[in-house]
Protein backbone atom coordinates (compact mmCIF):
# COMPACT_ATOMS: atom_id res chain seq x y z
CA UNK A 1 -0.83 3.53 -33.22
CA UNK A 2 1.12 0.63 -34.54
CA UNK A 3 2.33 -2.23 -32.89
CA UNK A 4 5.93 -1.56 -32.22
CA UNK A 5 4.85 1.78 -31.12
CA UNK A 6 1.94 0.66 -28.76
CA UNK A 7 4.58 -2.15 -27.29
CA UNK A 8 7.50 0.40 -27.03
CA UNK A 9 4.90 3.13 -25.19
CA UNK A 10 3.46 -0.03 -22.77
CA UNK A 11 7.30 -1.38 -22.41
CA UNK A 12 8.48 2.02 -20.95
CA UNK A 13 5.40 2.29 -18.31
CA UNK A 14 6.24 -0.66 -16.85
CA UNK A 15 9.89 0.24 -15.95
CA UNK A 16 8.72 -0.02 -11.83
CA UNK A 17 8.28 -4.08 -12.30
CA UNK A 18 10.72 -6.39 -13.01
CA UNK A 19 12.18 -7.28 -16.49
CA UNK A 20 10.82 -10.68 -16.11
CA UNK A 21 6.90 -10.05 -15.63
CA UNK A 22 7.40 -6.84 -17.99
CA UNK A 23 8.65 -9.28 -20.52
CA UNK A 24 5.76 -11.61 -19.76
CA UNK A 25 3.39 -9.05 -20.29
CA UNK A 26 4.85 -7.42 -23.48
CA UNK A 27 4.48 -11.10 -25.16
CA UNK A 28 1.24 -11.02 -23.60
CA UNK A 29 0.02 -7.93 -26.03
CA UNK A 30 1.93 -9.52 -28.90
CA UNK A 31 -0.42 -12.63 -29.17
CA UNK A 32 -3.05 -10.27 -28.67
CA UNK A 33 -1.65 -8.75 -31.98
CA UNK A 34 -1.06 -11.47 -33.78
CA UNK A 35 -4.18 -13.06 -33.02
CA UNK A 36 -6.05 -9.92 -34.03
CA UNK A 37 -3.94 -9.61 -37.51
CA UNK A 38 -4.69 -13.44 -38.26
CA UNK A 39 -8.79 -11.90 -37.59
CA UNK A 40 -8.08 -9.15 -40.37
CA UNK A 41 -8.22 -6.15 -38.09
CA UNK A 42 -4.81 -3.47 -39.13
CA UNK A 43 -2.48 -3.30 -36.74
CA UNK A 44 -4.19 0.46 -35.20
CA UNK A 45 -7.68 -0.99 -35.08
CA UNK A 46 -6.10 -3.78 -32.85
CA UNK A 47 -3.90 -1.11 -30.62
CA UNK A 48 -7.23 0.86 -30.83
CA UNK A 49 -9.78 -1.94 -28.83
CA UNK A 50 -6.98 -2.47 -26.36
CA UNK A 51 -6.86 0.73 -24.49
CA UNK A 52 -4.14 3.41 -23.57
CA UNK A 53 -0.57 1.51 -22.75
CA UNK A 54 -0.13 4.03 -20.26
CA UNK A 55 -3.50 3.43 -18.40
CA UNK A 56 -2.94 -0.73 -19.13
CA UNK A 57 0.72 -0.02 -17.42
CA UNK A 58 -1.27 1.50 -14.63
CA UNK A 59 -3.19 -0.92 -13.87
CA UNK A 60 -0.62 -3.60 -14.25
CA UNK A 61 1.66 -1.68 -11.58
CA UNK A 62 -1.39 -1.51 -9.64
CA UNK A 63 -2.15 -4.98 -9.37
CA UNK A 64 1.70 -5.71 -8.95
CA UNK A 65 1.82 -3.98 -5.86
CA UNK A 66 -1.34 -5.20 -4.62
CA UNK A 67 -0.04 -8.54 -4.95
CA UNK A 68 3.59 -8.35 -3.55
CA UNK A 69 1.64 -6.19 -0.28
CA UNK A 70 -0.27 -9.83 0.21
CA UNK A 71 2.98 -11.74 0.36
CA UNK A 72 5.10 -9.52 2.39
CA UNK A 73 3.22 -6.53 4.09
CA UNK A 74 6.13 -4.41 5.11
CA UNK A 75 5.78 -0.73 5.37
CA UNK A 76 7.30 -0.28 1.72
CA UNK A 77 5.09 -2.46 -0.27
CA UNK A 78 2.28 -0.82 1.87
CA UNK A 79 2.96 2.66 0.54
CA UNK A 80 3.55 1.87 -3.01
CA UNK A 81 0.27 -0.32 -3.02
CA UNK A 82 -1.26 2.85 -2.44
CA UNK A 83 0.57 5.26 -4.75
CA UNK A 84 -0.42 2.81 -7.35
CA UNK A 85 -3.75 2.68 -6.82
CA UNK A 86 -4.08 6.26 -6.57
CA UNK A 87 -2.43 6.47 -9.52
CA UNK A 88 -5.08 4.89 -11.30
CA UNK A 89 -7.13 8.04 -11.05
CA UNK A 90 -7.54 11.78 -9.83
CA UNK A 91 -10.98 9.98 -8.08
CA UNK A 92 -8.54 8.06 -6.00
CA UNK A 93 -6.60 10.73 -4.53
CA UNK A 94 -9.25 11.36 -1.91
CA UNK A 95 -11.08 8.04 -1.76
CA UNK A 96 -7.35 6.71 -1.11
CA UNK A 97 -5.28 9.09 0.17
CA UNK A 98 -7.24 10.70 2.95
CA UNK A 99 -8.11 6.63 4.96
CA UNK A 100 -4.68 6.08 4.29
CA UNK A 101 -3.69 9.02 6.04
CA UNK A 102 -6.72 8.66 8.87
CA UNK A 103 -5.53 4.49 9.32
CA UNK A 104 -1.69 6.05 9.24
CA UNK A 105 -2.23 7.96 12.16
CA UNK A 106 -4.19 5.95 14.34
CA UNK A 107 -1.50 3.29 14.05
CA UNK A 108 1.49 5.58 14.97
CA UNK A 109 -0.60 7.19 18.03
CA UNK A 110 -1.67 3.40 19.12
CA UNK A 111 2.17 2.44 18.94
CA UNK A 112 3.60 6.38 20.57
CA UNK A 113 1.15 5.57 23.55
CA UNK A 114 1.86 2.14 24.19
CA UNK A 115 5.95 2.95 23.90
CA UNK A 116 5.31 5.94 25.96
CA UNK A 117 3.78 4.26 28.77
CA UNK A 118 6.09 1.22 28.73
CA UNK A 119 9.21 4.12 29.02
CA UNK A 120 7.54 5.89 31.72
CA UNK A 121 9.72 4.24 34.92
CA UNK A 122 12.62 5.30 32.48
CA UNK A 123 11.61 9.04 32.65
CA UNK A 124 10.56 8.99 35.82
CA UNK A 125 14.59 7.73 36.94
CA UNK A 126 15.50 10.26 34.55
CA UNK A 127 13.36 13.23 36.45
CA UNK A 128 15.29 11.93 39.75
CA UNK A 129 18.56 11.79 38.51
CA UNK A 130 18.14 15.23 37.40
CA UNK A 131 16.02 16.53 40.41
CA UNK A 132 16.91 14.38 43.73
CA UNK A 133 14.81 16.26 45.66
CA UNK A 134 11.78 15.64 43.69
CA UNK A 135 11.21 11.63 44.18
CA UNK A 136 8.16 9.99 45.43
CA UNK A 137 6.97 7.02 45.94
CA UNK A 138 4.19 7.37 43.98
CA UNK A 139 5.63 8.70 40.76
CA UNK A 140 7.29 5.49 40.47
CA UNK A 141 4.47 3.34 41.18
CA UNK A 142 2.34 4.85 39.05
CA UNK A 143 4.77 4.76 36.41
CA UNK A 144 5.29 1.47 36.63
CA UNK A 145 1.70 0.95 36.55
CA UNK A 146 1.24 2.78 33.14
CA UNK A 147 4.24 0.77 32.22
CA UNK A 148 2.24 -2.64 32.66
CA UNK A 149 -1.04 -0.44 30.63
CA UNK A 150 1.94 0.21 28.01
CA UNK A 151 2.71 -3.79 27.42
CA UNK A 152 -1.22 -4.47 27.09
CA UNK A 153 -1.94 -1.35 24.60
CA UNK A 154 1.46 -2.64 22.74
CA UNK A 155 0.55 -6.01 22.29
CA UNK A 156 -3.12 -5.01 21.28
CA UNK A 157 -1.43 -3.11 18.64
CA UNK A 158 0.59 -5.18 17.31
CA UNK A 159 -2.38 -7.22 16.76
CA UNK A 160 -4.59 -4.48 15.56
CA UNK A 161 -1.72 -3.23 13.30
CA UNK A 162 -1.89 -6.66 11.59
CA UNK A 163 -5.63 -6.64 11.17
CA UNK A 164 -6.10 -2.57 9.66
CA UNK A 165 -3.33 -3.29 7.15
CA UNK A 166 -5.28 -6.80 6.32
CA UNK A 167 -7.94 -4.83 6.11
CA UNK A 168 -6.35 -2.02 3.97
CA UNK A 169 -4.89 -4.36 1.32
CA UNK A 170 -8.67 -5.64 1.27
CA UNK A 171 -9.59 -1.74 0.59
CA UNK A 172 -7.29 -1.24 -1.83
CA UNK A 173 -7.86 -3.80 -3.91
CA UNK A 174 -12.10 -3.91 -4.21
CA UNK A 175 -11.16 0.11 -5.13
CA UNK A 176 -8.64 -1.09 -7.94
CA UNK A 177 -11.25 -3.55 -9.18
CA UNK A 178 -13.84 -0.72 -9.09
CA UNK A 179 -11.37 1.95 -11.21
CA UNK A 180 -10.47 -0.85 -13.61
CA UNK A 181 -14.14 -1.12 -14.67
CA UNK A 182 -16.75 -1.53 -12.11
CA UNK A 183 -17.51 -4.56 -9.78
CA UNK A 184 -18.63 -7.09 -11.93
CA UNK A 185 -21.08 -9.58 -10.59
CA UNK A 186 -19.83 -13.04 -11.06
């Protein structure tokens, strides 16, 4: 593969980052041509030792997203951290995929139970306005009751929320590391 080719292939799998860092990159791989050309190596040999441009785009996009997730960690960059790094192999599909989906649904059940204790009074004036004759005392304390268990389990989420998806970003990126070519003792 020659060099326009290998830069043309690498330029096109980076369309998901910006034109910017793309650019960046692209004159990135043309010092490492250059530098090889000035060492005597052809232009293929050079395009040979540097890998697949689709797997180096990979890996770029990868480490992209990982990145942008540690400056803002909104539910977005979140997802497409992980799409990337599955994308970096069939191997990551499961090793990914299935404690995102696990760490996924314990957040949305923490977050359903605190919100559906804290609206509990709310259904309970709701069941009365639609029922008169079925109000008691006792509905509405314990409601109100769960309601107070509602703020606590909200507010521990909100905190435990903070610390899984800490701890995800943390997940994803020692299994990038480990795709792009083993853990390397330093």
């Amino acid at each position: 593969m020659t060099k326009y080719q290998f830069l043309r292939l690498l330029e096109s799998s980076l369309s998901k980052i910006s034109l910017e860092e793309r650019q960046d990159i692209l004159k990135d791989f043309e010092e490492h041509f250059a530098i090889g050309l000035e060492e005597g190596k052809t232009e293929e040999e050079i395009s040979a030792a540097l890998g697949s441009p689709r797997n180096i785009a990979k890996e770029l996009v990868a480490t992209h997203h990982l990145e942008k997730v540690e400056t803002t960690a909104t539910t977005g960059n979140v997802i497409r951290a992980v799409w990337a790094v599955i994308g970096l192999g069939f191997f990551n599909l499961v090793i990914v995929l299935g404690p995102f989906i696990a760490v996924a649904s314990l957040i949305i059940a923490g977050w359903g139970t605190g919100v559906g204790f804290i609206a509990s009074p709310l259904l309970v004036l709701i069941n009365v306005a639609i029922y008169p004759g079925t109000f008691e005392f006792f509905d509405l304390f314990f409601s109100m009751a769960l309601a107070g268990i509602g703020l606590f389990i909200a507010i521990g989420m909100y905190f435990a929320t903070r610390g899984i998806i800490s701890g995800f970003i943390r997940y994803l990126k020692f299994n990038a590391k480990l795709v792009k070519g083993g853990l390397k003792h330093e």
